[in-house]
N, C-alpha and C. Protein backbone atom coordinates (compact mmCIF):
# COMPACT_ATOMS: atom_id res chain seq x y z
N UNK A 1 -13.19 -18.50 -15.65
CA UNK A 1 -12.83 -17.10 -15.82
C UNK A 1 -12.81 -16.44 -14.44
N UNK A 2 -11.60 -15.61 -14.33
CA UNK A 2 -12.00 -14.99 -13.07
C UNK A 2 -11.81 -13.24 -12.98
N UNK A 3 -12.35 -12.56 -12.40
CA UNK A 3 -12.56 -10.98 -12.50
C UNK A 3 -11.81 -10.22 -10.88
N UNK A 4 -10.68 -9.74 -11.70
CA UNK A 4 -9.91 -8.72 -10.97
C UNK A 4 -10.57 -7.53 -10.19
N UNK A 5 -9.87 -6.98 -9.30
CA UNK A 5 -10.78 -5.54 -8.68
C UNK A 5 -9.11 -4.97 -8.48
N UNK A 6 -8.95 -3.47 -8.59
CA UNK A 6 -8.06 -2.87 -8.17
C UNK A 6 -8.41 -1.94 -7.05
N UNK A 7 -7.76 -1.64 -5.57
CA UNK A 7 -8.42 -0.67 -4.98
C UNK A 7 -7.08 0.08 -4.23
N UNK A 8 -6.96 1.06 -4.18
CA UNK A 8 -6.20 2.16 -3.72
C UNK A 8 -6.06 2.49 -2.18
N UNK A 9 -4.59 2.04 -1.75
CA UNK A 9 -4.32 2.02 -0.29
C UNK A 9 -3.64 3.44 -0.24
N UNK A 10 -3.72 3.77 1.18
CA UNK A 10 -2.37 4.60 1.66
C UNK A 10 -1.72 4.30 2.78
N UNK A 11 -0.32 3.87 2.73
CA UNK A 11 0.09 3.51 4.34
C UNK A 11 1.42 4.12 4.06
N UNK A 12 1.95 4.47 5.68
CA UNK A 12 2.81 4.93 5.99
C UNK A 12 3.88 4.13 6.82
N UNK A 13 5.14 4.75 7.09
CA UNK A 13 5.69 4.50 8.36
C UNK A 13 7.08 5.49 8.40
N UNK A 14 7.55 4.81 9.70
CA UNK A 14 8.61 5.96 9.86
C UNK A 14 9.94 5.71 9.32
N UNK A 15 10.19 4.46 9.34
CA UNK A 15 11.44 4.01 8.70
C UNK A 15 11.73 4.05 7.46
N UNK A 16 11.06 3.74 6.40
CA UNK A 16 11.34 3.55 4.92
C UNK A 16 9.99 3.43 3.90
N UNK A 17 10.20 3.72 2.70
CA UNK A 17 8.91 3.41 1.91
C UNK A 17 8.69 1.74 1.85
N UNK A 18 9.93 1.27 1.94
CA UNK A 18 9.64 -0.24 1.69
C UNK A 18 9.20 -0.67 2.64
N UNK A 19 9.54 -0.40 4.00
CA UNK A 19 8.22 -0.43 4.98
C UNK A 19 7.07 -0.23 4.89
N UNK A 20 7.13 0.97 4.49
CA UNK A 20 5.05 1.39 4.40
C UNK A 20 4.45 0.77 3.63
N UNK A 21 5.17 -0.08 1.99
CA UNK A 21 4.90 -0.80 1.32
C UNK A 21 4.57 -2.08 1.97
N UNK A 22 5.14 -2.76 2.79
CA UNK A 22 5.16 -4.03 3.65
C UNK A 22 4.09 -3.93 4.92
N UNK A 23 3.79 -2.49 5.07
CA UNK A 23 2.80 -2.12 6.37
C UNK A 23 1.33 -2.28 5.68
N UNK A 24 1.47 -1.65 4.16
CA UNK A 24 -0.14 -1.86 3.33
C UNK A 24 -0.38 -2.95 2.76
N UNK A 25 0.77 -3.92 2.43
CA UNK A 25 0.16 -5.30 2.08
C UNK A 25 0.28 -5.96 3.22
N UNK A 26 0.53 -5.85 4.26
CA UNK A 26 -0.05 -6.72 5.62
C UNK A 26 -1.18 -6.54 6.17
N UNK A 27 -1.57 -5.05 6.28
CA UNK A 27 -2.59 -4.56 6.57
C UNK A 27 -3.71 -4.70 5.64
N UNK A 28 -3.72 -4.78 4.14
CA UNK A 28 -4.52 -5.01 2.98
C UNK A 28 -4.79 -6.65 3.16
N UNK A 29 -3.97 -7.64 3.41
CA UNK A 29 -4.39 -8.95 3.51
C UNK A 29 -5.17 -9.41 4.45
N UNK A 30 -5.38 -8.58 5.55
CA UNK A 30 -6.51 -8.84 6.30
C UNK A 30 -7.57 -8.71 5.90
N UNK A 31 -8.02 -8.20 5.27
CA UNK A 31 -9.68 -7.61 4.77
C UNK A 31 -9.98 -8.11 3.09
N UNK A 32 -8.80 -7.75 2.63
CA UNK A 32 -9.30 -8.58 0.99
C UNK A 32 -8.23 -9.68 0.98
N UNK A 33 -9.45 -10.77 0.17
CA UNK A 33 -8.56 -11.92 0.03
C UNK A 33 -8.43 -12.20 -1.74
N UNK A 34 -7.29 -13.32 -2.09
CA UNK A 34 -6.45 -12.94 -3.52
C UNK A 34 -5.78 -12.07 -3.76
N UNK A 35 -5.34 -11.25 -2.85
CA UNK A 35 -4.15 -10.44 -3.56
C UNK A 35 -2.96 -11.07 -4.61
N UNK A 36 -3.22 -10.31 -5.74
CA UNK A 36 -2.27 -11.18 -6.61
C UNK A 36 -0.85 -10.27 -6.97
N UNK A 37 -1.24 -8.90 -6.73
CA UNK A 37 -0.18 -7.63 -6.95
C UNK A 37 -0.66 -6.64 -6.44
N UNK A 38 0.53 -5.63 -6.56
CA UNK A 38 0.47 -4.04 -6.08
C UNK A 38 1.08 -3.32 -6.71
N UNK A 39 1.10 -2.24 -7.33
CA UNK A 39 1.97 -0.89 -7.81
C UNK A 39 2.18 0.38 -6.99
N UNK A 40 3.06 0.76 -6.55
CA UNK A 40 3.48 1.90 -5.97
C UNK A 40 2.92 3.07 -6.99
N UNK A 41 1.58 3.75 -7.23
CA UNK A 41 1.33 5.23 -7.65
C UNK A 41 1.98 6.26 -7.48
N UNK A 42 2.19 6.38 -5.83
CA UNK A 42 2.93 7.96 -5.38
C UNK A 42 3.63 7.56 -4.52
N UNK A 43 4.73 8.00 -3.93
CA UNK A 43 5.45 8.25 -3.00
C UNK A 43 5.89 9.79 -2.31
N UNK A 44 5.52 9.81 -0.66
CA UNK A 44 5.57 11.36 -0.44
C UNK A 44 6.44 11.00 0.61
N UNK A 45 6.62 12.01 1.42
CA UNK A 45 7.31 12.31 2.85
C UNK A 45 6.82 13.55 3.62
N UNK A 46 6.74 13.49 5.24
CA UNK A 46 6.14 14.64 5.75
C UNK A 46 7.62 14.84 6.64
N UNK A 47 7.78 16.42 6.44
CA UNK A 47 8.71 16.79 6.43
C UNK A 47 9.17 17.88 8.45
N UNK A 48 9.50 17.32 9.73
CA UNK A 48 9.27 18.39 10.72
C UNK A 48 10.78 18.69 11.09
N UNK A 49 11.18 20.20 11.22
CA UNK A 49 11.79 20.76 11.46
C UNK A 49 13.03 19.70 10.45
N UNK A 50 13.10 20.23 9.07
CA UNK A 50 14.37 19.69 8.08
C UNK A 50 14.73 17.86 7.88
N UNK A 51 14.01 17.55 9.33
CA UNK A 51 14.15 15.75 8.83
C UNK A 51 12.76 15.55 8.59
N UNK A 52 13.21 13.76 7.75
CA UNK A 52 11.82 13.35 7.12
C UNK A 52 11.39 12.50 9.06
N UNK A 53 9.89 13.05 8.64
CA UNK A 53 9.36 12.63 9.67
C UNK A 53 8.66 11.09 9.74
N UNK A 54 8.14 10.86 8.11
CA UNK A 54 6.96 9.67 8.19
C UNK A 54 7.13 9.92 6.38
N UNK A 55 7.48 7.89 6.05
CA UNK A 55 7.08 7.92 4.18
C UNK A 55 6.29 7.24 4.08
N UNK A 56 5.45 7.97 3.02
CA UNK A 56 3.82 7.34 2.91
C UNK A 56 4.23 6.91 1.48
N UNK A 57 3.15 6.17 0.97
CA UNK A 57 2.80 5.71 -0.32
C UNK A 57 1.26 5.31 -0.73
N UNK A 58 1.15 5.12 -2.09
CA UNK A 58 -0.12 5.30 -1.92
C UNK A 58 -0.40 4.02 -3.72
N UNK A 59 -0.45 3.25 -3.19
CA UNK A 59 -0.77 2.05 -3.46
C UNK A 59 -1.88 1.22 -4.53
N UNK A 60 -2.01 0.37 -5.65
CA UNK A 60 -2.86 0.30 -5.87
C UNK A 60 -2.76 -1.37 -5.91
N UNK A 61 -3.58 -1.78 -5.06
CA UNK A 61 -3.65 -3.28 -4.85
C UNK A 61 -4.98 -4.17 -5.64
N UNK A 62 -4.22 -5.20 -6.57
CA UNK A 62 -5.09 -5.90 -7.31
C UNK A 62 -5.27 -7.29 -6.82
N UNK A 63 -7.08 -7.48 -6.93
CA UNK A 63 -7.23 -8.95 -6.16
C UNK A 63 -8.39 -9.60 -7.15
N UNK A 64 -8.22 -10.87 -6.80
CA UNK A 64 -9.33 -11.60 -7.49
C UNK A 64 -10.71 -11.50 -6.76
N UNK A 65 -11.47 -11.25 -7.26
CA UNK A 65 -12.79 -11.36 -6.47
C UNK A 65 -13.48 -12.92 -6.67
N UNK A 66 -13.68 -13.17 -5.23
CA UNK A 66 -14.46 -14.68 -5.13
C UNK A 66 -16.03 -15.16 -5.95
N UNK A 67 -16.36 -16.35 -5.86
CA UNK A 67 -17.09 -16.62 -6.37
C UNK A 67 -18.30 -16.10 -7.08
């Protein structure tokens, strides 16, 4: 039997959400191990002078917990 954990990222970047998506599971695989999935929760944008500046997302990454 094995027991899941879900835990809640936020990463950003400047180019695209599918970036920031690709920036938090690179950055998430360093520190927890088994990542088996992720769901996109939210998606925002910070907005300076009429262009998008930076798209964030905010993540919920599911892993197996070890022994």
């Amino acid at each position: 039997m094995s027991v899941a954990k879900v835990t809640e990222i936020i990463s950003s970047s400047s180019k695209s959400f599918d970036d920031a998506v690709e920036n938090g599971i690179k950055r998430a695989s360093k520190t927890l191990k088994g990542i088996t999935g992720a769901w996109v929760a939210d998606q925002k944008v910070t907005v300076k002078d009429g262009k998008i500046q930076e798209y964030r997302v905010v993540m919920k990454v599911t892993f197996i917990l070890e022994g």
